[in-house]
N, C-alpha and C. Protein backbone atom coordinates (compact mmCIF):
# COMPACT_ATOMS: atom_id res chain seq x y z
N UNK A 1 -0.93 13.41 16.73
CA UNK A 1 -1.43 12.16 16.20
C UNK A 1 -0.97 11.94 14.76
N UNK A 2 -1.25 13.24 13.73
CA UNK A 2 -0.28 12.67 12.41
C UNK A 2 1.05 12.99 12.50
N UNK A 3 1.58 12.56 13.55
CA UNK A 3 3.14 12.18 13.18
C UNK A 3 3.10 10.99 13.50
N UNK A 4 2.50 10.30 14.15
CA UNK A 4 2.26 9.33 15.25
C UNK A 4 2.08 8.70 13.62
N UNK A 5 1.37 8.36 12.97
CA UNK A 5 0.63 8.26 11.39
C UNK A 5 1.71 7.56 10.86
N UNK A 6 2.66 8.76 10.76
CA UNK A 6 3.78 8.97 9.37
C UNK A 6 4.83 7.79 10.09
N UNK A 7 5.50 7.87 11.28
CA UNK A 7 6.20 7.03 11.71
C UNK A 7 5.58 5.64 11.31
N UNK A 8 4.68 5.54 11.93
CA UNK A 8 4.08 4.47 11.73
C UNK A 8 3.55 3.45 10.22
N UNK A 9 3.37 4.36 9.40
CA UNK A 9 3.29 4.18 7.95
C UNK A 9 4.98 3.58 7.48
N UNK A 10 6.19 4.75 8.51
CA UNK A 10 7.46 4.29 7.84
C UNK A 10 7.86 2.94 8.13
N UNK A 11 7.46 2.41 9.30
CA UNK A 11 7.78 1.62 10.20
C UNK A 11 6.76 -0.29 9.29
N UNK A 12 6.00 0.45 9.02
CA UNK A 12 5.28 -0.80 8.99
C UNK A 12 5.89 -2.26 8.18
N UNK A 13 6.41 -1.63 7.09
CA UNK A 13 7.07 -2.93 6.57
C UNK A 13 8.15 -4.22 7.45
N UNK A 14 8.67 -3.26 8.02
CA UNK A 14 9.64 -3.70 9.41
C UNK A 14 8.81 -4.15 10.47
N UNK A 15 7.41 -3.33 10.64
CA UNK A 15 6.71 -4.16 11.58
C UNK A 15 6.13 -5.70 11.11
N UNK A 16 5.44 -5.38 10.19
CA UNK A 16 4.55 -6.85 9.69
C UNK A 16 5.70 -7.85 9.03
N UNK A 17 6.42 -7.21 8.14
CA UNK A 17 7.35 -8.60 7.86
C UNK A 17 8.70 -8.93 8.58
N UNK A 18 9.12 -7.97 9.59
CA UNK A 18 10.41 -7.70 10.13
C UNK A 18 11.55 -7.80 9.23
N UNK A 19 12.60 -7.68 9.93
CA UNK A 19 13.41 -6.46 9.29
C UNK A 19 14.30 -7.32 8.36
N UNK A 20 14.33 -8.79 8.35
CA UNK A 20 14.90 -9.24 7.18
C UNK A 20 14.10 -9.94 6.05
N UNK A 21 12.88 -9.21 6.12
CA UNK A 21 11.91 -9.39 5.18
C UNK A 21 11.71 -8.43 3.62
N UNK A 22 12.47 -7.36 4.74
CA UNK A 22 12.26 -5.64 3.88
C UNK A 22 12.81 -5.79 2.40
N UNK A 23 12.19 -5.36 1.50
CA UNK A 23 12.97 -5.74 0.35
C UNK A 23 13.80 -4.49 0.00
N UNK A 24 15.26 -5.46 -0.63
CA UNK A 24 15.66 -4.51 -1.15
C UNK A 24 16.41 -3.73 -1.80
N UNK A 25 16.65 -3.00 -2.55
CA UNK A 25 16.56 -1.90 -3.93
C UNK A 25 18.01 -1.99 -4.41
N UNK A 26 19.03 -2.17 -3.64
CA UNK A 26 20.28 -1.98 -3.74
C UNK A 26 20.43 -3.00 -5.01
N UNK A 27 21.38 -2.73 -5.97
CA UNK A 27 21.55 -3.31 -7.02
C UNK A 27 22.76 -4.16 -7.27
N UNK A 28 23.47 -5.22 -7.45
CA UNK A 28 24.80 -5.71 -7.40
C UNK A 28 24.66 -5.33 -9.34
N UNK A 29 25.86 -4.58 -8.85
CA UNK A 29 26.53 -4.28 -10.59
C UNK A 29 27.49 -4.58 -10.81
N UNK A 30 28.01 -5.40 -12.02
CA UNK A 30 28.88 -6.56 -12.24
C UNK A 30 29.56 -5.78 -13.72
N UNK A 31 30.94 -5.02 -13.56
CA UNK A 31 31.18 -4.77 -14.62
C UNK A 31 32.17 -5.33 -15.21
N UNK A 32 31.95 -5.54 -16.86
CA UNK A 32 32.46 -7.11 -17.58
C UNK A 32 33.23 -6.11 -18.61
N UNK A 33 34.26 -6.03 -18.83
CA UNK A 33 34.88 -5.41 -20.11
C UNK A 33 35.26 -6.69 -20.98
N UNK A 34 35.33 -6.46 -22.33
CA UNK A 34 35.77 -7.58 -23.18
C UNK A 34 36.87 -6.80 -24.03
N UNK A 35 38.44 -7.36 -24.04
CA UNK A 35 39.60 -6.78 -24.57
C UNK A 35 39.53 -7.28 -25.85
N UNK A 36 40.19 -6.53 -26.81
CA UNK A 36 40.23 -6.96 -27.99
C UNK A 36 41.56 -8.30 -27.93
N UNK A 37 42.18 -8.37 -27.08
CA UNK A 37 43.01 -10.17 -26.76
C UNK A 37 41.81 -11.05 -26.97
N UNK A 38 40.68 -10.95 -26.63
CA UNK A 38 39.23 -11.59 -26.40
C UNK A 38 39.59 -12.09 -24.92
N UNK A 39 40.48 -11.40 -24.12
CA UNK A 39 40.38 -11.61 -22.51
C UNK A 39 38.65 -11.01 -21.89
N UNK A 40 38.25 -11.25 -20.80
CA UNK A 40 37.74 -10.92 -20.33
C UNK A 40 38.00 -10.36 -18.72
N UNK A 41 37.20 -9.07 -18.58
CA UNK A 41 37.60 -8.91 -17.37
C UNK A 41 35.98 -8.79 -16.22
N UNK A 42 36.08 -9.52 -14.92
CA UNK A 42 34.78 -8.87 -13.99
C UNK A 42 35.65 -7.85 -13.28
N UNK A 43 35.01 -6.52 -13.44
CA UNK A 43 35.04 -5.38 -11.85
C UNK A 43 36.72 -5.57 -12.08
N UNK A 44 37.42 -5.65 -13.10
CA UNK A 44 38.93 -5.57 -13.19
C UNK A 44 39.85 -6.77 -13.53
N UNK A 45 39.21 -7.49 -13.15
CA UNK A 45 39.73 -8.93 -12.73
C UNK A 45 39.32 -9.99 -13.97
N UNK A 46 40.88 -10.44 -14.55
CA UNK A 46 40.48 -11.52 -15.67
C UNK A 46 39.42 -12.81 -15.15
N UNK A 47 38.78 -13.10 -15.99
CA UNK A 47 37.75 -14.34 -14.99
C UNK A 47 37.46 -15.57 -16.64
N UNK A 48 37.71 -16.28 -16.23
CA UNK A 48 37.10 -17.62 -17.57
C UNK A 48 35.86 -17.49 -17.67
N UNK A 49 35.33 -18.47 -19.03
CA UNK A 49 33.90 -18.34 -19.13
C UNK A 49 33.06 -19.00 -18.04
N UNK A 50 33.46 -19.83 -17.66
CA UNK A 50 32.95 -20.85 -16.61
C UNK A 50 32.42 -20.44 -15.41
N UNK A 51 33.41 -19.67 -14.78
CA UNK A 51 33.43 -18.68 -13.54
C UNK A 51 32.26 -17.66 -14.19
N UNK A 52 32.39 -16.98 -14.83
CA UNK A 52 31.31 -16.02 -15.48
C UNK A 52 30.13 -16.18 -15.34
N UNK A 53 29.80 -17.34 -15.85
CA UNK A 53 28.60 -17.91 -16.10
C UNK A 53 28.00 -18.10 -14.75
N UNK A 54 28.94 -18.94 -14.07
CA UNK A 54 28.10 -18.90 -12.25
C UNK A 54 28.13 -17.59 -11.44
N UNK A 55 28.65 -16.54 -11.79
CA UNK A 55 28.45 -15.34 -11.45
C UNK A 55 26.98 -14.70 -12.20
N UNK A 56 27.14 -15.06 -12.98
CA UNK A 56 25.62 -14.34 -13.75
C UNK A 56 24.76 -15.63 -13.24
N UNK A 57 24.93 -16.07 -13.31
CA UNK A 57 23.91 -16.94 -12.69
C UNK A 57 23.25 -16.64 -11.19
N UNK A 58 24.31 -16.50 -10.31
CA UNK A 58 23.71 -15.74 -9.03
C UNK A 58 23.26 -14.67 -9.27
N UNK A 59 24.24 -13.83 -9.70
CA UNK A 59 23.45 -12.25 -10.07
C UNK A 59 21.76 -12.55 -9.82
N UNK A 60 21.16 -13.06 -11.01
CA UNK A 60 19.70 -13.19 -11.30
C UNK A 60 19.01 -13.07 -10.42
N UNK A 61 19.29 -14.05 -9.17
CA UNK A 61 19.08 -14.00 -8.04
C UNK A 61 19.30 -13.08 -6.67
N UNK A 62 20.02 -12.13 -7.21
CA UNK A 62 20.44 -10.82 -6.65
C UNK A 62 20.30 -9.76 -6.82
N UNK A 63 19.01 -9.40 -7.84
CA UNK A 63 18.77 -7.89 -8.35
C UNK A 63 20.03 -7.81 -9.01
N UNK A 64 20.62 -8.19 -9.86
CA UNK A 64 21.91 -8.11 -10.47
C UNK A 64 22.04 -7.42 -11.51
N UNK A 65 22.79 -6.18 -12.07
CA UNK A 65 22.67 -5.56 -13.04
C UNK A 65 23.98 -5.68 -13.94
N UNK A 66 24.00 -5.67 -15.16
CA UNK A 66 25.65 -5.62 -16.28
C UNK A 66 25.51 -4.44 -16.26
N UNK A 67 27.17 -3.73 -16.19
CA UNK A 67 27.50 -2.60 -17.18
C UNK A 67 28.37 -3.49 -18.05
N UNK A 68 28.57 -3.35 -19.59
CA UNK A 68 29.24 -3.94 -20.18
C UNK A 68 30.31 -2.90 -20.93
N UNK A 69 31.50 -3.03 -21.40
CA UNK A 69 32.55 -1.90 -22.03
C UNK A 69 33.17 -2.98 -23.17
N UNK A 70 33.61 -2.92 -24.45
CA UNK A 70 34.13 -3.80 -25.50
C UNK A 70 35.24 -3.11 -26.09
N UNK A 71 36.48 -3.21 -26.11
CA UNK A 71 37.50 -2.41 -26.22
C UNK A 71 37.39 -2.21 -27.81
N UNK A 72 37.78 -1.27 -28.70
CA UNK A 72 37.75 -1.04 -30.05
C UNK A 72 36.24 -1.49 -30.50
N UNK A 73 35.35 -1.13 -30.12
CA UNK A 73 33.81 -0.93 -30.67
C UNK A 73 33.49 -1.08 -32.29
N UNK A 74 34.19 -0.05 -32.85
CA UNK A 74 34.05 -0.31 -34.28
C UNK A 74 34.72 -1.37 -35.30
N UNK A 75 35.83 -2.17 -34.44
CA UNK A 75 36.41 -3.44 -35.04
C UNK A 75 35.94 -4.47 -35.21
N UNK A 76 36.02 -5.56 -35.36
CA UNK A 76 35.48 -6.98 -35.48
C UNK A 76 35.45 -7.15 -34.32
N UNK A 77 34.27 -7.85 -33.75
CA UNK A 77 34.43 -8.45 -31.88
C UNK A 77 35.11 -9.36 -31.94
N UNK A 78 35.50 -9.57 -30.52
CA UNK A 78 36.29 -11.06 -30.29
C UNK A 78 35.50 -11.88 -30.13
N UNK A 79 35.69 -13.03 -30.78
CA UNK A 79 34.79 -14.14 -30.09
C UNK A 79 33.92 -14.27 -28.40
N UNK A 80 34.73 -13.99 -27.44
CA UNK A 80 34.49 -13.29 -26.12
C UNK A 80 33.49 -12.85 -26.01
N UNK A 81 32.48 -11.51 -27.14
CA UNK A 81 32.06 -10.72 -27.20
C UNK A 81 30.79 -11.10 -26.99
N UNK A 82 30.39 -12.22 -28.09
CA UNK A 82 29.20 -12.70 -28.09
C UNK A 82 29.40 -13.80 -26.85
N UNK A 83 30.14 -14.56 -26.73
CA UNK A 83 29.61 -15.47 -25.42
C UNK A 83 28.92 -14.53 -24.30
N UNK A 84 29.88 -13.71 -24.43
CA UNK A 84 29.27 -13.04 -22.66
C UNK A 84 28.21 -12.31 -22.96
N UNK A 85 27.94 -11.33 -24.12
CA UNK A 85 26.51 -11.15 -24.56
C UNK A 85 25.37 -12.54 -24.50
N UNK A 86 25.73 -13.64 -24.81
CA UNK A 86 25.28 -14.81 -25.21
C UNK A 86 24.41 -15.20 -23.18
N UNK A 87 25.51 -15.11 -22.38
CA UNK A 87 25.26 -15.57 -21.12
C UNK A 87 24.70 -14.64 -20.34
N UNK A 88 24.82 -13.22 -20.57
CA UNK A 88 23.56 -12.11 -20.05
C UNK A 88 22.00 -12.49 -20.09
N UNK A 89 22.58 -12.45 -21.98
CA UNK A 89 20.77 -12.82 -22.15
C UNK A 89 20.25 -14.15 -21.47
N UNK A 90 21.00 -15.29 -21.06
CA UNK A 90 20.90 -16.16 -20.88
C UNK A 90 20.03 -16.55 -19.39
N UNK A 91 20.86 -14.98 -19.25
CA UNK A 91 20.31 -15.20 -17.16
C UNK A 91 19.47 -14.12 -17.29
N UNK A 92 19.17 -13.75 -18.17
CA UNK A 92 17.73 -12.25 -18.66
C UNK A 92 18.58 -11.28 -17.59
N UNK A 93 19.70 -10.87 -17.62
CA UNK A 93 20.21 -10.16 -16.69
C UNK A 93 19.91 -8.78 -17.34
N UNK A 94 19.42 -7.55 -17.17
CA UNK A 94 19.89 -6.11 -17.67
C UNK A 94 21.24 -5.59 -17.83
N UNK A 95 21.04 -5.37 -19.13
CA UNK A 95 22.36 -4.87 -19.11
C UNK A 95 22.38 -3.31 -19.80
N UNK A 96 23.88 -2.58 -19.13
CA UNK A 96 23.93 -0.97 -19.82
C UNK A 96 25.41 -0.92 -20.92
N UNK A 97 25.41 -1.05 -21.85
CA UNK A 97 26.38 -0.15 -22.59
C UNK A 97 27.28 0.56 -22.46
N UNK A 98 28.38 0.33 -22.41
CA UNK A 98 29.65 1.91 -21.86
C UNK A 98 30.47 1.85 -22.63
N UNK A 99 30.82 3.20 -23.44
CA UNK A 99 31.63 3.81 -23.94
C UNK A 99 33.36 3.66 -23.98
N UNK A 100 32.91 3.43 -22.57
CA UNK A 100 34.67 3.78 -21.84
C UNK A 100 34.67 2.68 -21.11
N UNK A 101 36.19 2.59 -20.75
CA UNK A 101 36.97 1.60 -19.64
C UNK A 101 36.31 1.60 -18.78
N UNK A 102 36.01 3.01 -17.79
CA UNK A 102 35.89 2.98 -16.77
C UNK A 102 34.32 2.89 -15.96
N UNK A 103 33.87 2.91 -16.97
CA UNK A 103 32.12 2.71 -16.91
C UNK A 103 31.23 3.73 -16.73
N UNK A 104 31.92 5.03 -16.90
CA UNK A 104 31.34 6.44 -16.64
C UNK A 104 30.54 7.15 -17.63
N UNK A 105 30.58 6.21 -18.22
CA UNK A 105 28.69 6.00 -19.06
C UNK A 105 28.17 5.28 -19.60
N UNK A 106 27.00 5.64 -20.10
CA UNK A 106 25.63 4.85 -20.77
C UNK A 106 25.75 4.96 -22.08
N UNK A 107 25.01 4.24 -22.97
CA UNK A 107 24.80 4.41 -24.21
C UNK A 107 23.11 4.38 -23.93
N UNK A 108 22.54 5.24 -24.37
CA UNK A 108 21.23 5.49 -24.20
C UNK A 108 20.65 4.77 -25.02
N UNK A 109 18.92 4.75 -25.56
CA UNK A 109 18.27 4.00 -26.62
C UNK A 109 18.71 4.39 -27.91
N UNK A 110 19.09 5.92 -27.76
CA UNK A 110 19.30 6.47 -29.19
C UNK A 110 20.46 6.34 -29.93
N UNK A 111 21.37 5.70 -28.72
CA UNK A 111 22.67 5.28 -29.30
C UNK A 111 23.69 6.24 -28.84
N UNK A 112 23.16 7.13 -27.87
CA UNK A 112 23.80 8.78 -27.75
C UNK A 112 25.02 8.11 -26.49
N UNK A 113 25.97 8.84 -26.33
CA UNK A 113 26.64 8.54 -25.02
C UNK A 113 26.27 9.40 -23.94
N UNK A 114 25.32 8.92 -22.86
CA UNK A 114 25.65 9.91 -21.45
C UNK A 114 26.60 9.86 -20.46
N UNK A 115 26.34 10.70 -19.71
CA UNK A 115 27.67 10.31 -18.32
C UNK A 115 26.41 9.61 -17.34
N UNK A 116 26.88 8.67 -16.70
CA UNK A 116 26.16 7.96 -15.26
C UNK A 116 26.44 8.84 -14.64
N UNK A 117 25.00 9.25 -13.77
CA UNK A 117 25.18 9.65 -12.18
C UNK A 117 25.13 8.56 -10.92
């Protein structure tokens, strides 16, 4: 009988709201590098501000998360820099900090660099 329980406990969300009700967790992560050209890139790919903006805009609506990367960090930003900072906050999107090109880390609260798992 308590397995009978446990199934049933797993099951229930799928029972009462069925199965395209279930919410869920999976995250769309949208990574935006900004070149010191003041190009921009999504997930690799040069994209205008325009296009951007209706991408973050769905995001919101998608559990949508930024990793963001800014080529030469300690230089003057490109103009670029702040728009797309400008249009994150805009869509209250979360965003993470990265070090590197390739997005294989965080910049923590303390400012520290980690590696993403």
């Amino acid at each position: 009988m308590r397995r009978f329980g446990v199934v049933l406990l797993l099951l229930l969300p799928t029972l009462v709201f069925g199965e395209k009700n279930v919410v869920q967790t999976e995250e769309l992560i949208l990574k935006i590098s900004v070149l010191s050209t003041n190009s921009v890139l999504l997930n690799g790919k040069k994209i205008g501000p325009d296009e951007l903006m209706s991408v973050l805009s769905e995001a919101k609506n998608s559990n949508g998360v930024v990793w963001y990367y800014r080529e030469n960090p300690a230089g003057e930003p490109p103009p670029a820099a702040s728009r797309v900072i400008q249009m994150v906050i805009d869509n209250k999107l979360p965003i993470s900090m990265s070090t590197k090109p390739d997005f294989s880390d965080y910049v923590d609260e303390d400012g520290s660099s980690k590696p993403r798992r």
